[in-house]
Protein backbone atom coordinates (compact mmCIF):
# COMPACT_ATOMS: atom_id res chain seq x y z
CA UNK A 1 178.33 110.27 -111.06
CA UNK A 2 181.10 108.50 -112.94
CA UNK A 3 179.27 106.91 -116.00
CA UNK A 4 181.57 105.78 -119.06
CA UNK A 5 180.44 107.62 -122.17
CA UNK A 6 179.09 110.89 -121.08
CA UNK A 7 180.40 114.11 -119.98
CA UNK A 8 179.73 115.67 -116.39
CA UNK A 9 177.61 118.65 -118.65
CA UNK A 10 175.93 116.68 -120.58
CA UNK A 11 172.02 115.62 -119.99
CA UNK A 12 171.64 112.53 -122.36
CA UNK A 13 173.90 109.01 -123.10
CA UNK A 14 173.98 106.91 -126.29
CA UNK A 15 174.29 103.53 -126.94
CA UNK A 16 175.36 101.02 -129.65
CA UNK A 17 172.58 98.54 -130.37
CA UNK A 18 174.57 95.31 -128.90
CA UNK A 19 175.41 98.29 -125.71
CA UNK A 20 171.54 98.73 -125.56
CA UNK A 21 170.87 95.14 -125.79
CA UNK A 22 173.62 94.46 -122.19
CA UNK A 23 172.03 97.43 -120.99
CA UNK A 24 168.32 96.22 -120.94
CA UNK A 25 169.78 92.95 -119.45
CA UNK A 26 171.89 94.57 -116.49
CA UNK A 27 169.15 96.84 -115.72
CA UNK A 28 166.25 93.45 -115.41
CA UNK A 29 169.04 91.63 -113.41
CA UNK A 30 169.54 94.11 -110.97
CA UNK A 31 165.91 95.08 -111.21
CA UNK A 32 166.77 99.03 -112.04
CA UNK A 33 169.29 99.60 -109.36
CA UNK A 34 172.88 100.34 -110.07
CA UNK A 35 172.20 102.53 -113.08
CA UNK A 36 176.23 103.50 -113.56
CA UNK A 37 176.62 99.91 -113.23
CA UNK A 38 174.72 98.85 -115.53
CA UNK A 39 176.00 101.22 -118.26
CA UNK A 40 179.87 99.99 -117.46
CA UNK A 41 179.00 96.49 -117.66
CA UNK A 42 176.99 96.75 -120.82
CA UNK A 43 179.76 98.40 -122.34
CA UNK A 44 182.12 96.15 -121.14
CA UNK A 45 180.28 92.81 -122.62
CA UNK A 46 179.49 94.67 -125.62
CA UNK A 47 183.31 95.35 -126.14
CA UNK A 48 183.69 91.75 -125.16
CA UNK A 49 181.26 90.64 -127.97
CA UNK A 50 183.09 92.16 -130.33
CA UNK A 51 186.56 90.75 -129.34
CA UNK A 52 185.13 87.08 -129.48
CA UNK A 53 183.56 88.27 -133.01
CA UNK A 54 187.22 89.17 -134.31
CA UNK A 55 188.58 85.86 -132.61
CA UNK A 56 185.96 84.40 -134.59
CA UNK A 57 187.04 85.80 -137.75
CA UNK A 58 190.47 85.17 -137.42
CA UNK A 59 191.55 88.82 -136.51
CA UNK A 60 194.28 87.91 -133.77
CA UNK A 61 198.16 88.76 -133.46
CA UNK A 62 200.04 86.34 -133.88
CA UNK A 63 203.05 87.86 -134.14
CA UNK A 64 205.65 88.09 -130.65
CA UNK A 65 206.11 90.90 -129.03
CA UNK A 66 209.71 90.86 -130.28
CA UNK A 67 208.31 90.77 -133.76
CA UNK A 68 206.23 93.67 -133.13
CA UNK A 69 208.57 95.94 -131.49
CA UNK A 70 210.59 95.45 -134.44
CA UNK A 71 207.88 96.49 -136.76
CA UNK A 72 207.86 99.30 -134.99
């Protein structure tokens, strides 16, 4: 099984507490089916949570990619 975040010899996953939080939700919604699916897509929204969080905050490039690539 495939599962982001743990290793194909390891026996245990963790989770961040906004991870746990999807998690508990995808696992009610699809009423403990899916497991691997419900650990990618509470990952997923968690990583989306904090990208709206930064938006939020102001933390966006707003340079061009132009700019950038000069930068670099």
């Amino acid at each position: 099984m495939d599962v982001i975040g743990i290793k194909p010899d390891e026996d245990s996953i963790t989770f961040t507490a906004n991870e746990w939080k999807h998690f508990i939700d995808e696992v009610a919604m699809r009423h403990g089916q899916e497991i691997e699916k419900c650990i990618n897509n509470a990952r997923y929204l968690a990583k989306l949570d904090l990208a709206y969080e930064q938006i939020k905050k102001g933390n966006v490039i707003t340079k061009s990619l132009d700019e950038l690539e000069a930068m670099a």
